[in-house]
PDB file of N, CA and C in Angstrom:
ATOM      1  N   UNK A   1    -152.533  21.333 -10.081  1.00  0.00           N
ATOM      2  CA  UNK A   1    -151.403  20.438  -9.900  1.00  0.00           C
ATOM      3  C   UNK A   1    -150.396  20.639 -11.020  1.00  0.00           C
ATOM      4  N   UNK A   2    -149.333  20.628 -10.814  1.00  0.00           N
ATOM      5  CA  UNK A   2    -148.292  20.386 -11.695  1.00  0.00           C
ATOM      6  C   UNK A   2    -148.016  19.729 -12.573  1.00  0.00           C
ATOM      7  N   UNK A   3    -147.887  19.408 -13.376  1.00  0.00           N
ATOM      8  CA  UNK A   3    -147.740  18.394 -14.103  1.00  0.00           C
ATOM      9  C   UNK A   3    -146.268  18.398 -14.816  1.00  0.00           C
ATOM     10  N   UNK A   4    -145.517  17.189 -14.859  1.00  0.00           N
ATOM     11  CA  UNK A   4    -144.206  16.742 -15.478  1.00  0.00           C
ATOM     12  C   UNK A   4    -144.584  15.636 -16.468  1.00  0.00           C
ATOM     13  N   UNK A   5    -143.869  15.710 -17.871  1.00  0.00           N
ATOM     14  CA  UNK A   5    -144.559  14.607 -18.740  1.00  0.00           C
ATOM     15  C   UNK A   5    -142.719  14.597 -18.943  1.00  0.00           C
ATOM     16  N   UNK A   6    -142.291  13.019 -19.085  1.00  0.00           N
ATOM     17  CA  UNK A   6    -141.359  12.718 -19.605  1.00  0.00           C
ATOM     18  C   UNK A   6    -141.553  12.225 -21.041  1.00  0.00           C
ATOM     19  N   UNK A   7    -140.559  11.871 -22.157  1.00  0.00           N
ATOM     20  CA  UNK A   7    -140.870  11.758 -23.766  1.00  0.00           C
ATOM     21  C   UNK A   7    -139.162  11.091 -23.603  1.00  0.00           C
ATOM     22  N   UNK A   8    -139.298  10.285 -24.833  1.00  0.00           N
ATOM     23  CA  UNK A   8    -137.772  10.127 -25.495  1.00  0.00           C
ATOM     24  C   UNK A   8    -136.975   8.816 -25.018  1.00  0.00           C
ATOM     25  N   UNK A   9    -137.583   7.885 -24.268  1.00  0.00           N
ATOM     26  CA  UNK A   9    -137.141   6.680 -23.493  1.00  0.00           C
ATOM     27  C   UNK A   9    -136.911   5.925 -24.811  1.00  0.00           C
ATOM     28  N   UNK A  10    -136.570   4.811 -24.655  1.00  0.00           N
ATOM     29  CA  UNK A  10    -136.823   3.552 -25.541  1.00  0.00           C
ATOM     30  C   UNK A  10    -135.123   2.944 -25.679  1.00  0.00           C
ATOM     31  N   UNK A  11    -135.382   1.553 -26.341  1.00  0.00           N
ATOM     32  CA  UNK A  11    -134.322   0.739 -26.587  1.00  0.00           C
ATOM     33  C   UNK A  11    -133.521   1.024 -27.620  1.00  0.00           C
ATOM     34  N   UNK A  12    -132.131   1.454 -26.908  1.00  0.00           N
ATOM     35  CA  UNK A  12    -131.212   1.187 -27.806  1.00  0.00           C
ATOM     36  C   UNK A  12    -129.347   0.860 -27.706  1.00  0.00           C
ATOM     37  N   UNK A  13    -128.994   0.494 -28.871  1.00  0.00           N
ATOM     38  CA  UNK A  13    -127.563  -0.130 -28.580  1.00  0.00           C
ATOM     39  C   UNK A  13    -126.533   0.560 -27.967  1.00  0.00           C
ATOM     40  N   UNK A  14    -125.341   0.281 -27.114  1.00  0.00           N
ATOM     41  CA  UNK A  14    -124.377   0.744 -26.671  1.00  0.00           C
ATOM     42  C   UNK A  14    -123.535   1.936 -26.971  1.00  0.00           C
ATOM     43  N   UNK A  15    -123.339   3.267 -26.970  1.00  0.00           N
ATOM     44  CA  UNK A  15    -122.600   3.819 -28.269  1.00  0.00           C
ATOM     45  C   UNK A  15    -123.642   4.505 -28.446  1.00  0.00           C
ATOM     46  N   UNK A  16    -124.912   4.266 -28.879  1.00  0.00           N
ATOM     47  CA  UNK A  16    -125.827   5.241 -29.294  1.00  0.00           C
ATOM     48  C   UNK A  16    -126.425   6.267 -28.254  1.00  0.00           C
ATOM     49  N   UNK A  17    -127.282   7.364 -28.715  1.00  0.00           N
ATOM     50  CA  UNK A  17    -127.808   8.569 -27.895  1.00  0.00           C
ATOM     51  C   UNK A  17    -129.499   8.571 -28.000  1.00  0.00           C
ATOM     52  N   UNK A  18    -129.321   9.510 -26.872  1.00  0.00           N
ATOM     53  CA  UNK A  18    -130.927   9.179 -27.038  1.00  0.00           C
ATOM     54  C   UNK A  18    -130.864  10.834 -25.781  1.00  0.00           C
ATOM     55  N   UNK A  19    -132.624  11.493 -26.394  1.00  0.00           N
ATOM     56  CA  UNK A  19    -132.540  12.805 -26.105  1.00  0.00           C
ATOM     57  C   UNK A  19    -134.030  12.701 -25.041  1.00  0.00           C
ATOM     58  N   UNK A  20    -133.998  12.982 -24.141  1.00  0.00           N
ATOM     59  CA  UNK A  20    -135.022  13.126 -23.071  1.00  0.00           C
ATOM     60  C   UNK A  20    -135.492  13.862 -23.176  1.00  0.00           C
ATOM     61  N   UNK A  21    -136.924  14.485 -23.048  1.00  0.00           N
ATOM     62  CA  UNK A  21    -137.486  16.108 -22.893  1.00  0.00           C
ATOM     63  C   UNK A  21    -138.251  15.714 -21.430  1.00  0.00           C
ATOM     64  N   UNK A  22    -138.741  16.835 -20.895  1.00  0.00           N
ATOM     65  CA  UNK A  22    -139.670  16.558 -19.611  1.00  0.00           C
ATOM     66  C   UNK A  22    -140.321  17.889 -19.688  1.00  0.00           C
ATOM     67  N   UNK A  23    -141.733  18.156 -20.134  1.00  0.00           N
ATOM     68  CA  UNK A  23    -142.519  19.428 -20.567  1.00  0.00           C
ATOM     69  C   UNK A  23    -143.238  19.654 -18.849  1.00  0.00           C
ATOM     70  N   UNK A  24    -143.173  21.030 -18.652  1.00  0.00           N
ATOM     71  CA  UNK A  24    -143.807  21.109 -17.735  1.00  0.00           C
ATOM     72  C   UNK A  24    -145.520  22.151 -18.173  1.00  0.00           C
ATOM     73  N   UNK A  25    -146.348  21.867 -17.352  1.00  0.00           N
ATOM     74  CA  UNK A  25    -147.746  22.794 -16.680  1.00  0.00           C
ATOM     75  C   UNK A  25    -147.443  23.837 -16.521  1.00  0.00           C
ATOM     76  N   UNK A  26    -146.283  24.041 -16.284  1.00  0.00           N
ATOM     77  CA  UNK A  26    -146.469  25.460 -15.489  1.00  0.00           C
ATOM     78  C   UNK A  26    -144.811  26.156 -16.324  1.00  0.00           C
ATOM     79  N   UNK A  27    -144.702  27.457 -16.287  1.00  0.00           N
ATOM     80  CA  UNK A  27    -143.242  28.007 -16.470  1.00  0.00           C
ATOM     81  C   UNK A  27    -142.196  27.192 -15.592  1.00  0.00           C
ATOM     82  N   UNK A  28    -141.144  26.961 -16.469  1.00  0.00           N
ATOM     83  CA  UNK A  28    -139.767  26.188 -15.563  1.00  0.00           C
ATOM     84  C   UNK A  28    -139.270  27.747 -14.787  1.00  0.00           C
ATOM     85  N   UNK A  29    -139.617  28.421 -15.113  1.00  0.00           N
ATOM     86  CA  UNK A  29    -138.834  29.571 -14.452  1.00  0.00           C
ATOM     87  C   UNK A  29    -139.603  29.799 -13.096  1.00  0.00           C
ATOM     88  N   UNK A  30    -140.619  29.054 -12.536  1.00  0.00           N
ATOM     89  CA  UNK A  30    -141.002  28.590 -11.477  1.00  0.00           C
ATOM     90  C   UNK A  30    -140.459  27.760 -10.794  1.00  0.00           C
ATOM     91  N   UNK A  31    -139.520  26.767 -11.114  1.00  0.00           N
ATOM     92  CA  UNK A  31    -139.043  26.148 -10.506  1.00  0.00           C
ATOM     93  C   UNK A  31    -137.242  26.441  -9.996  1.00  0.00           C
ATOM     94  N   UNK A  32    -136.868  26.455  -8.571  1.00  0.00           N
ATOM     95  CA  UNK A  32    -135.758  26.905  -8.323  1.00  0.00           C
ATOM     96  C   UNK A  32    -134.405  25.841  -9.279  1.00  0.00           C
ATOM     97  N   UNK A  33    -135.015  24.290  -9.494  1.00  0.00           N
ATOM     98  CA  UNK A  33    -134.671  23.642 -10.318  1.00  0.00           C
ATOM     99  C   UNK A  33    -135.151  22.811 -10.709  1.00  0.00           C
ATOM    100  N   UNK A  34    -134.724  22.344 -11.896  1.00  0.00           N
ATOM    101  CA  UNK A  34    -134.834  20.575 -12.096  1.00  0.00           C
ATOM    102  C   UNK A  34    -133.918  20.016 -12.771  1.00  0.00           C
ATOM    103  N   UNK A  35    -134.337  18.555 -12.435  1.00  0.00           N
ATOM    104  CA  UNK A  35    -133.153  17.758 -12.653  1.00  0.00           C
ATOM    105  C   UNK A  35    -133.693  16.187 -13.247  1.00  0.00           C
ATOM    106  N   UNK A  36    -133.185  15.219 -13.714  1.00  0.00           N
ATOM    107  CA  UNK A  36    -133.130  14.151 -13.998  1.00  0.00           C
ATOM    108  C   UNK A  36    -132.657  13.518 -13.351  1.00  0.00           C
ATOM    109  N   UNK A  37    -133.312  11.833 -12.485  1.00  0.00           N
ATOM    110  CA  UNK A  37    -133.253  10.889 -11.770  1.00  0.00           C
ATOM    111  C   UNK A  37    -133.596   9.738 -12.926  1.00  0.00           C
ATOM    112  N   UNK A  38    -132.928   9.006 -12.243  1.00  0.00           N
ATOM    113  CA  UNK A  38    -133.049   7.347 -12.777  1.00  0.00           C
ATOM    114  C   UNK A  38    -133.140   6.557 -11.522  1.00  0.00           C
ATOM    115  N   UNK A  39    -133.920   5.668 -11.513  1.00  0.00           N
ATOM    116  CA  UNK A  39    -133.886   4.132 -11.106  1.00  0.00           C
ATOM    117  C   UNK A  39    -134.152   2.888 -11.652  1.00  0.00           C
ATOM    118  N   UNK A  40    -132.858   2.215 -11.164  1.00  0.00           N
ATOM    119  CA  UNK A  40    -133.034   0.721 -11.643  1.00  0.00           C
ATOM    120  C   UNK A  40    -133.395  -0.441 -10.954  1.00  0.00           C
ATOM    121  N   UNK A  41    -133.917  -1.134 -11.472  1.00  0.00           N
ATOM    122  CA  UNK A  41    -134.459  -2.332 -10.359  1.00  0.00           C
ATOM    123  C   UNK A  41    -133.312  -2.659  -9.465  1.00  0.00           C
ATOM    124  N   UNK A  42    -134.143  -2.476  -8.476  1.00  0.00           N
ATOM    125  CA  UNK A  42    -133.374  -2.995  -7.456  1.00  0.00           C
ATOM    126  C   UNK A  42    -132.334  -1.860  -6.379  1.00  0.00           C
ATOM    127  N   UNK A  43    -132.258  -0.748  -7.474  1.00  0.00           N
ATOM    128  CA  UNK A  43    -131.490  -0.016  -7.001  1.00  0.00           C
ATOM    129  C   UNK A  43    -132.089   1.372  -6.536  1.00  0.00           C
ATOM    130  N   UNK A  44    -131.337   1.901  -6.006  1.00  0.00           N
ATOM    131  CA  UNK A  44    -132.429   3.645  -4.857  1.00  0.00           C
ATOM    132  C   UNK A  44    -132.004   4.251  -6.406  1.00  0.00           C
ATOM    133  N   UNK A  45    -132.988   5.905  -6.518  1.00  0.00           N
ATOM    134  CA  UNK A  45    -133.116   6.224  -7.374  1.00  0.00           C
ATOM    135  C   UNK A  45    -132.060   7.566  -7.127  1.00  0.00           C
ATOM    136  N   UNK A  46    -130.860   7.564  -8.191  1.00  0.00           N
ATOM    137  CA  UNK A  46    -130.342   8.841  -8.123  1.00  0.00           C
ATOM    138  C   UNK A  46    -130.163   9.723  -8.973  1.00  0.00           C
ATOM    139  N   UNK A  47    -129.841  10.871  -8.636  1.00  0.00           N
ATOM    140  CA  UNK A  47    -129.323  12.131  -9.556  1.00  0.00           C
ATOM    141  C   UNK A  47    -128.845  11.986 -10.514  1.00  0.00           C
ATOM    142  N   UNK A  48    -129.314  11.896 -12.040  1.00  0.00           N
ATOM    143  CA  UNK A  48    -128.278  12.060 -12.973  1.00  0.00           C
ATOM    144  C   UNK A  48    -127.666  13.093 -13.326  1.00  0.00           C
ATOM    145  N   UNK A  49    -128.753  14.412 -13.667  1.00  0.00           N
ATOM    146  CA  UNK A  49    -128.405  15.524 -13.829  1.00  0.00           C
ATOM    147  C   UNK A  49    -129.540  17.245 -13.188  1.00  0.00           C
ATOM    148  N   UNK A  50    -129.073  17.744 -13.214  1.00  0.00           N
ATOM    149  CA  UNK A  50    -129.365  19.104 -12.706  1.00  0.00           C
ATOM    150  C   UNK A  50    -129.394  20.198 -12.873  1.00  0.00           C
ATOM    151  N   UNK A  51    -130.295  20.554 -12.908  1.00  0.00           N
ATOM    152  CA  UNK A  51    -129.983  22.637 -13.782  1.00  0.00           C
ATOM    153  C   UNK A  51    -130.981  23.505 -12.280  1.00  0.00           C
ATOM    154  N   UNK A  52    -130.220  24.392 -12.612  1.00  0.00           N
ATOM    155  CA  UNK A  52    -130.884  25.001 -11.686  1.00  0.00           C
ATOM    156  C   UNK A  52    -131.563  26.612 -12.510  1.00  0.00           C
ATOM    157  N   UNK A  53    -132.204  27.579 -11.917  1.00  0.00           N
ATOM    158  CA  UNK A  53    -133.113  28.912 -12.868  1.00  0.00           C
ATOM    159  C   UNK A  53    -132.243  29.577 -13.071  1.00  0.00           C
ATOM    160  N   UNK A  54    -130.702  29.533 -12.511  1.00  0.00           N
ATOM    161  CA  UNK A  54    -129.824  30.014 -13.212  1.00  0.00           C
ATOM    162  C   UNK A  54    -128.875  29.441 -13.980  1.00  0.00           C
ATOM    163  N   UNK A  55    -129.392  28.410 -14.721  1.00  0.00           N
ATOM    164  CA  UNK A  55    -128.688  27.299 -15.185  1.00  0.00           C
ATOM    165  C   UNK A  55    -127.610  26.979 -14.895  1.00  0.00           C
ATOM    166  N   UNK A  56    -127.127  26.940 -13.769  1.00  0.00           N
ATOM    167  CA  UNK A  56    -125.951  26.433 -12.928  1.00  0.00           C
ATOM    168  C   UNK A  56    -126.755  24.808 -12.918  1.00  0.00           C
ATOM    169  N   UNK A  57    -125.269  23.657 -13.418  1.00  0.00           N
ATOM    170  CA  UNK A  57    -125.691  22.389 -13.457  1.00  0.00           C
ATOM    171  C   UNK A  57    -124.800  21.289 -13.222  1.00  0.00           C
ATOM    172  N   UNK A  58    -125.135  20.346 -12.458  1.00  0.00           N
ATOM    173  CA  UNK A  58    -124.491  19.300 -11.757  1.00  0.00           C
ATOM    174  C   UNK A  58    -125.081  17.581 -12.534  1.00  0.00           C
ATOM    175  N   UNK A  59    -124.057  17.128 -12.664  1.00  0.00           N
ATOM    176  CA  UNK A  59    -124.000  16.231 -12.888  1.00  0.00           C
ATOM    177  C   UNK A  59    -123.305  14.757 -12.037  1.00  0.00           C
ATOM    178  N   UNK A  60    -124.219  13.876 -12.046  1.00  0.00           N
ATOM    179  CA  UNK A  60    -123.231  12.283 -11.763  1.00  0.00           C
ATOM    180  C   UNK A  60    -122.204  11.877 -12.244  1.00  0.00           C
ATOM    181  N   UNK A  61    -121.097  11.673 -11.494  1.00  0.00           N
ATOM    182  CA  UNK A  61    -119.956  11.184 -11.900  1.00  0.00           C
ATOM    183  C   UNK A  61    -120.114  10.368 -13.448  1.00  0.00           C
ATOM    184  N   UNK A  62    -120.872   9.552 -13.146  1.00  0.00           N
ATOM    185  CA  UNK A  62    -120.958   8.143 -14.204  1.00  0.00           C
ATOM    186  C   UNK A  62    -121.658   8.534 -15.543  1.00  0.00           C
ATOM    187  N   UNK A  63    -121.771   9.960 -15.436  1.00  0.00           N
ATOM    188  CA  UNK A  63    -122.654  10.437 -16.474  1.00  0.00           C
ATOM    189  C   UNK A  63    -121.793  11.834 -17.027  1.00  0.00           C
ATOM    190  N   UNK A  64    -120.763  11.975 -16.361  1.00  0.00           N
ATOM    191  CA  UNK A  64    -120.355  13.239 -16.645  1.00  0.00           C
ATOM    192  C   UNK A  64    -119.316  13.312 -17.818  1.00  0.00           C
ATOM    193  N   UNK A  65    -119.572  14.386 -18.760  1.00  0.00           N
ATOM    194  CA  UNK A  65    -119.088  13.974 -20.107  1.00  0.00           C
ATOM    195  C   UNK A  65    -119.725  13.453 -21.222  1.00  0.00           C
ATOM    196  N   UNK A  66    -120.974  12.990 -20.976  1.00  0.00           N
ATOM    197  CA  UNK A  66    -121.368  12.012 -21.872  1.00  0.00           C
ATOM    198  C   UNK A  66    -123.213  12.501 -22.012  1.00  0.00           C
ATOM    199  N   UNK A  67    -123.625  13.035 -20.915  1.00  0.00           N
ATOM    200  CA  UNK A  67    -124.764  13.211 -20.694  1.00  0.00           C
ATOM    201  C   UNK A  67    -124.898  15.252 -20.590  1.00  0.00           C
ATOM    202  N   UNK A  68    -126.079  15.678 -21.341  1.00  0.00           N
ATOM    203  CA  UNK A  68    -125.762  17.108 -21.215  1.00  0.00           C
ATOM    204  C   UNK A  68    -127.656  17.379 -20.732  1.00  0.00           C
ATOM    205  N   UNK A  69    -127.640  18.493 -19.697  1.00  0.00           N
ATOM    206  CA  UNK A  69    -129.168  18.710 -19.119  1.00  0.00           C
ATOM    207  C   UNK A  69    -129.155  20.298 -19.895  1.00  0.00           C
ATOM    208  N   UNK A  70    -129.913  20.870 -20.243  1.00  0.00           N
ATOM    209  CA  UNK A  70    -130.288  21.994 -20.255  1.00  0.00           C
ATOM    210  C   UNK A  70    -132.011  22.130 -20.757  1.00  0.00           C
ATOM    211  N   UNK A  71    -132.495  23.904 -21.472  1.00  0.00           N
ATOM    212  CA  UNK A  71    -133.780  24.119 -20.632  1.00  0.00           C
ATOM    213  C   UNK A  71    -134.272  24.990 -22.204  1.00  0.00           C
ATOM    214  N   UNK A  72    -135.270  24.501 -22.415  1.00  0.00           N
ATOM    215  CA  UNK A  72    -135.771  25.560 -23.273  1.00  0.00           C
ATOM    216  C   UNK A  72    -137.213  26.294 -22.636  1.00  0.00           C
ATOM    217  N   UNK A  73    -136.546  27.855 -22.406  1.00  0.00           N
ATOM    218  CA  UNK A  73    -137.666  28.272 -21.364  1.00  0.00           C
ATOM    219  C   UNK A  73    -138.951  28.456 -22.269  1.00  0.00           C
ATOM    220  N   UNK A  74    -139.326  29.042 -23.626  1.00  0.00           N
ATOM    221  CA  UNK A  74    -139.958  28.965 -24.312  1.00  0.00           C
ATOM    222  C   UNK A  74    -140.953  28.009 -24.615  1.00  0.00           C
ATOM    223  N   UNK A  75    -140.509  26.620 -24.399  1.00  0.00           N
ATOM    224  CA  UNK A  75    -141.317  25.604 -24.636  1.00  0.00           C
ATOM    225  C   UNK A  75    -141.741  24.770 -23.300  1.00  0.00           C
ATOM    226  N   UNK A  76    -141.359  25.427 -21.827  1.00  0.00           N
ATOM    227  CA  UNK A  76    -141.258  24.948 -20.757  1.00  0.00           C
ATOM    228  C   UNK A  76    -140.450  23.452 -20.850  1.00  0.00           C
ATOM    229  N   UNK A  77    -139.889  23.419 -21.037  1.00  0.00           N
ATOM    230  CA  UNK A  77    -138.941  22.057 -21.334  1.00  0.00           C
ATOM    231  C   UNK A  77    -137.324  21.955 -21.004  1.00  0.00           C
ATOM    232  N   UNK A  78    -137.622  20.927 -20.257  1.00  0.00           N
ATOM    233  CA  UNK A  78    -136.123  20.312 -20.111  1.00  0.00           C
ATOM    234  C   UNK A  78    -135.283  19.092 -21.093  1.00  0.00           C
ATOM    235  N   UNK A  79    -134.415  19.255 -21.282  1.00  0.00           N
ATOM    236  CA  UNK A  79    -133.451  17.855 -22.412  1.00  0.00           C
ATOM    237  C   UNK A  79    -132.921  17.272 -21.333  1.00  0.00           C
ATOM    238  N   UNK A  80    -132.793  16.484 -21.692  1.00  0.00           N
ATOM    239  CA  UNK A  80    -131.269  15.496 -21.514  1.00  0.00           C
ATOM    240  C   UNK A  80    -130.516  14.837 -22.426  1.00  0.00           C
ATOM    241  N   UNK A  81    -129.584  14.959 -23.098  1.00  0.00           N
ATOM    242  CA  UNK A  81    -129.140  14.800 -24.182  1.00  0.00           C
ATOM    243  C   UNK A  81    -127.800  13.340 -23.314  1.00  0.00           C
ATOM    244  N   UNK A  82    -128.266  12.211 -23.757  1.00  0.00           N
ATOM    245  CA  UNK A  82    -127.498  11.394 -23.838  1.00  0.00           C
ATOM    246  C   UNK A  82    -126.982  10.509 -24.633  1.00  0.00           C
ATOM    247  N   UNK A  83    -125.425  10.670 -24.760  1.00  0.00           N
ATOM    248  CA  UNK A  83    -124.366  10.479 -25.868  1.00  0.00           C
ATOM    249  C   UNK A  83    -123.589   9.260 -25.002  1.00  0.00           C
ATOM    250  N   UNK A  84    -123.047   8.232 -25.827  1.00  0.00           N
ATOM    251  CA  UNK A  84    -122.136   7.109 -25.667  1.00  0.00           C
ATOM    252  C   UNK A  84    -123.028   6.438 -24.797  1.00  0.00           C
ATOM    253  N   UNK A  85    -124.219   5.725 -24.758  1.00  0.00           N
ATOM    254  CA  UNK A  85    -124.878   4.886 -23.931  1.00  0.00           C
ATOM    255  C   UNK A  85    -124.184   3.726 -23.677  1.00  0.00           C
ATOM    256  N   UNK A  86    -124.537   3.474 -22.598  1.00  0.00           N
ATOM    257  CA  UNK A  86    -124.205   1.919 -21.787  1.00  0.00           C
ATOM    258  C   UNK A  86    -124.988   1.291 -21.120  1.00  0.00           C
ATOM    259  N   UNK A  87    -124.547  -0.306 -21.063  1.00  0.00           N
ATOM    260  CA  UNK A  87    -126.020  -0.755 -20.426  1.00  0.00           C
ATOM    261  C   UNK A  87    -125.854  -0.397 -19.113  1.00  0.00           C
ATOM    262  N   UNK A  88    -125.179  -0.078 -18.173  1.00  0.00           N
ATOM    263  CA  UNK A  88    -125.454   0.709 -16.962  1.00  0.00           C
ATOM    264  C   UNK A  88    -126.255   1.516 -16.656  1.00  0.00           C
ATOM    265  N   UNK A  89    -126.736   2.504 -17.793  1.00  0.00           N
ATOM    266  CA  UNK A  89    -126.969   3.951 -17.931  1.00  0.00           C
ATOM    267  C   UNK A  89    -129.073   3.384 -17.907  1.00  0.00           C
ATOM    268  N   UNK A  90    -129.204   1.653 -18.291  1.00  0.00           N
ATOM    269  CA  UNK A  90    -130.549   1.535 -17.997  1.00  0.00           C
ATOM    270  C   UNK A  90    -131.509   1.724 -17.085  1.00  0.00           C
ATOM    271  N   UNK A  91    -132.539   1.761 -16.710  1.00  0.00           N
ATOM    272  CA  UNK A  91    -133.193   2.649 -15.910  1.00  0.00           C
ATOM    273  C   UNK A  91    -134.684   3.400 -16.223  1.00  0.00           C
ATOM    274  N   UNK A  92    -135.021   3.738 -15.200  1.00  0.00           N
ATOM    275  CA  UNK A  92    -136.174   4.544 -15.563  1.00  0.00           C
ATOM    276  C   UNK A  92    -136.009   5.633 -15.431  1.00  0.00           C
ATOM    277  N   UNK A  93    -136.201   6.733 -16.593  1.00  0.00           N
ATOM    278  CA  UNK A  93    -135.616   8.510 -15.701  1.00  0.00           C
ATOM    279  C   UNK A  93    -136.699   8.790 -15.700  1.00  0.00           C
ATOM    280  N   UNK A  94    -136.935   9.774 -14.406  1.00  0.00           N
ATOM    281  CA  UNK A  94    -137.687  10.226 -14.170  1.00  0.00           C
ATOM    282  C   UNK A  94    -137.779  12.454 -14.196  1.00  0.00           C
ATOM    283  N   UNK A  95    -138.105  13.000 -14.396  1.00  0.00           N
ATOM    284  CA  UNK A  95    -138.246  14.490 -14.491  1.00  0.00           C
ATOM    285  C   UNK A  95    -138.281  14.849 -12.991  1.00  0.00           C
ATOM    286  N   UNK A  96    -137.574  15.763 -12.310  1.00  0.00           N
ATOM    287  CA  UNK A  96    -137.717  16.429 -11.051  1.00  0.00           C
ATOM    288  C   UNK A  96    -138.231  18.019 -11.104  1.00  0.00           C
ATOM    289  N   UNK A  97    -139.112  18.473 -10.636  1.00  0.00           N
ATOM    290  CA  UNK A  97    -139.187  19.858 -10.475  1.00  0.00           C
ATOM    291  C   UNK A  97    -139.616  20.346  -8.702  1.00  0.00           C
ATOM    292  N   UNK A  98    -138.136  21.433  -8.435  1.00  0.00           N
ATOM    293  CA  UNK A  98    -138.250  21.548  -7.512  1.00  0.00           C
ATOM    294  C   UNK A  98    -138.395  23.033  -7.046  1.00  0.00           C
ATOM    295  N   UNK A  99    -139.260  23.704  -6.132  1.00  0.00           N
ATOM    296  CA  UNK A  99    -139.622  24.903  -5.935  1.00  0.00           C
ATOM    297  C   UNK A  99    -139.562  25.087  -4.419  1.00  0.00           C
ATOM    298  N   UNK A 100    -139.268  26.415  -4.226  1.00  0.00           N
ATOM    299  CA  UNK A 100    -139.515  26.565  -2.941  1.00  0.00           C
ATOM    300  C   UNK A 100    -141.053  26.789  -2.331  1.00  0.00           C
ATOM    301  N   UNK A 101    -141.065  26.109  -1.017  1.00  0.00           N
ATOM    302  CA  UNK A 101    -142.274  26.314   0.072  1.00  0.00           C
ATOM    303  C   UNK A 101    -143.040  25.107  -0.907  1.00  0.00           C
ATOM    304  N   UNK A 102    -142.991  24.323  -1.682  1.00  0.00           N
ATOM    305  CA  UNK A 102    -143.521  23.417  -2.090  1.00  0.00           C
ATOM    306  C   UNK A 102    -143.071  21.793  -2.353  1.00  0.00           C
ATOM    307  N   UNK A 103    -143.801  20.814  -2.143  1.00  0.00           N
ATOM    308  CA  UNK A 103    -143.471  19.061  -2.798  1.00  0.00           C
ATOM    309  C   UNK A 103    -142.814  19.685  -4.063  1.00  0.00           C
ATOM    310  N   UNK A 104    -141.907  18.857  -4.376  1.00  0.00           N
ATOM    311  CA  UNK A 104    -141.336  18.267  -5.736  1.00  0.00           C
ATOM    312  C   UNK A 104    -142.721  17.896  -6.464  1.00  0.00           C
ATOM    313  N   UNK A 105    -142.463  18.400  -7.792  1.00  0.00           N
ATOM    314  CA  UNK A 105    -143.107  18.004  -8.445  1.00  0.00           C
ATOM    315  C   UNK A 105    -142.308  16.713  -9.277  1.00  0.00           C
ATOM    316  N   UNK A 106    -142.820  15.937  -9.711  1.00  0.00           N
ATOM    317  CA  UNK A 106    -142.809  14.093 -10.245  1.00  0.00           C
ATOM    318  C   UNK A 106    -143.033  13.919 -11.783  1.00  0.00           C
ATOM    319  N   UNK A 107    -142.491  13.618 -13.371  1.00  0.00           N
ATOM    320  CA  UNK A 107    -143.022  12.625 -14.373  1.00  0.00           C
ATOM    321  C   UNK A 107    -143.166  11.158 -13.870  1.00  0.00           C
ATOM    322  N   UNK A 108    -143.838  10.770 -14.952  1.00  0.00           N
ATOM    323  CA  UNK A 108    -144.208   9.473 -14.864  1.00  0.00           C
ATOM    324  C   UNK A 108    -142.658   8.612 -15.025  1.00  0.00           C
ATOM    325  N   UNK A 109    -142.275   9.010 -15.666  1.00  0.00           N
ATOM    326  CA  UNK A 109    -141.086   8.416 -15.520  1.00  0.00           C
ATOM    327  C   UNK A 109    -140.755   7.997 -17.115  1.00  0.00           C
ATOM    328  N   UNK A 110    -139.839   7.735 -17.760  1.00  0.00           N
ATOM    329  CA  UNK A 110    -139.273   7.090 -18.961  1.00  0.00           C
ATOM    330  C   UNK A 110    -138.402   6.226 -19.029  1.00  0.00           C
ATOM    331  N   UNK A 111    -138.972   4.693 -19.550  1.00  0.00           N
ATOM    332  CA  UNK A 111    -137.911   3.486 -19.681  1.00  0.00           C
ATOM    333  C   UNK A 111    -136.798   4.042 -20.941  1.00  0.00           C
ATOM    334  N   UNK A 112    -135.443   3.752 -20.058  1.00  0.00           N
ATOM    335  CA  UNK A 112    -134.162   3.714 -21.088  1.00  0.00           C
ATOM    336  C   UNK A 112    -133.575   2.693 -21.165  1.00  0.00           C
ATOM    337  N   UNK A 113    -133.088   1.669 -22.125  1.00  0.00           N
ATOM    338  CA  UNK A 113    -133.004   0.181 -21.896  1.00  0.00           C
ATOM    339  C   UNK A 113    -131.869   0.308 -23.205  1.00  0.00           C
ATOM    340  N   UNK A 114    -130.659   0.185 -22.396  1.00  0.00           N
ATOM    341  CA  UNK A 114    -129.531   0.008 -23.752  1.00  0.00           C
ATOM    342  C   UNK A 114    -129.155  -1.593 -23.576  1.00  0.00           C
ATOM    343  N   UNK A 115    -128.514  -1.663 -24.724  1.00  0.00           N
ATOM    344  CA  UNK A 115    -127.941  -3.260 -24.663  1.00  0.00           C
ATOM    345  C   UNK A 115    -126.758  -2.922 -25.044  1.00  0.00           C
ATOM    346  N   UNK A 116    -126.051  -4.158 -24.711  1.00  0.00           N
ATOM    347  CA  UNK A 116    -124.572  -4.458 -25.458  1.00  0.00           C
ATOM    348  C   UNK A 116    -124.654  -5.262 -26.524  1.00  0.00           C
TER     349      UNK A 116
END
């Protein structure tokens, strides 16, 4: 099985950054991509950001500018580097890894909880 471990969640103020990793089991260069999801209570869970094995990468409007995804193939690891937080931006992110002829692979997910 695959395994996705998310790292780097936790509380903090408006303005501040905070850096995501999501280590994978297996080489990322197995995966056609991955990406970073959030959900918030109450709300469906969407796309924040996206890289793909040719690091071609997409981002959410509400995140764009402020939030950066990229890949360290060496350490099988993905970032998310998020700059100017807001309490909008709270949520649970979760790690996506996606391959062909196969399920998505899933992290457990990481609480991000900014305040004003």
């Amino acid at each position: 099985q695959v395994q996705l471990v998310e790292s780097g969640g936790g509380l903090v103020q408006a303005g501040e950054s905070l850096r995501l990793s999501c280590a994978a089991s297996v080489s990322i260069f197995s995966f056609n991509a991955m990406g970073w999801y959030r959900q918030a209570p109450g709300n469906q869970r969407e796309l924040v950001a996206r890289i793909s094995n040719r690091d071609t990468t997409t981002y959410a409007g509400s995140v764009k500018g402020r939030f950066t995804i990229s890949r360290d193939n060496a350490k099988n690891t993905v970032y998310l580097q998020m700059n100017s937080l807001k309490p909008e931006d709270t949520a649970v992110y979760y790690c996506n890894g996606n391959r062909l002829f196969s399920v998505d692979s899933w992290g457990q997910g990481t609480q991000v909880t900014v305040s004003s």
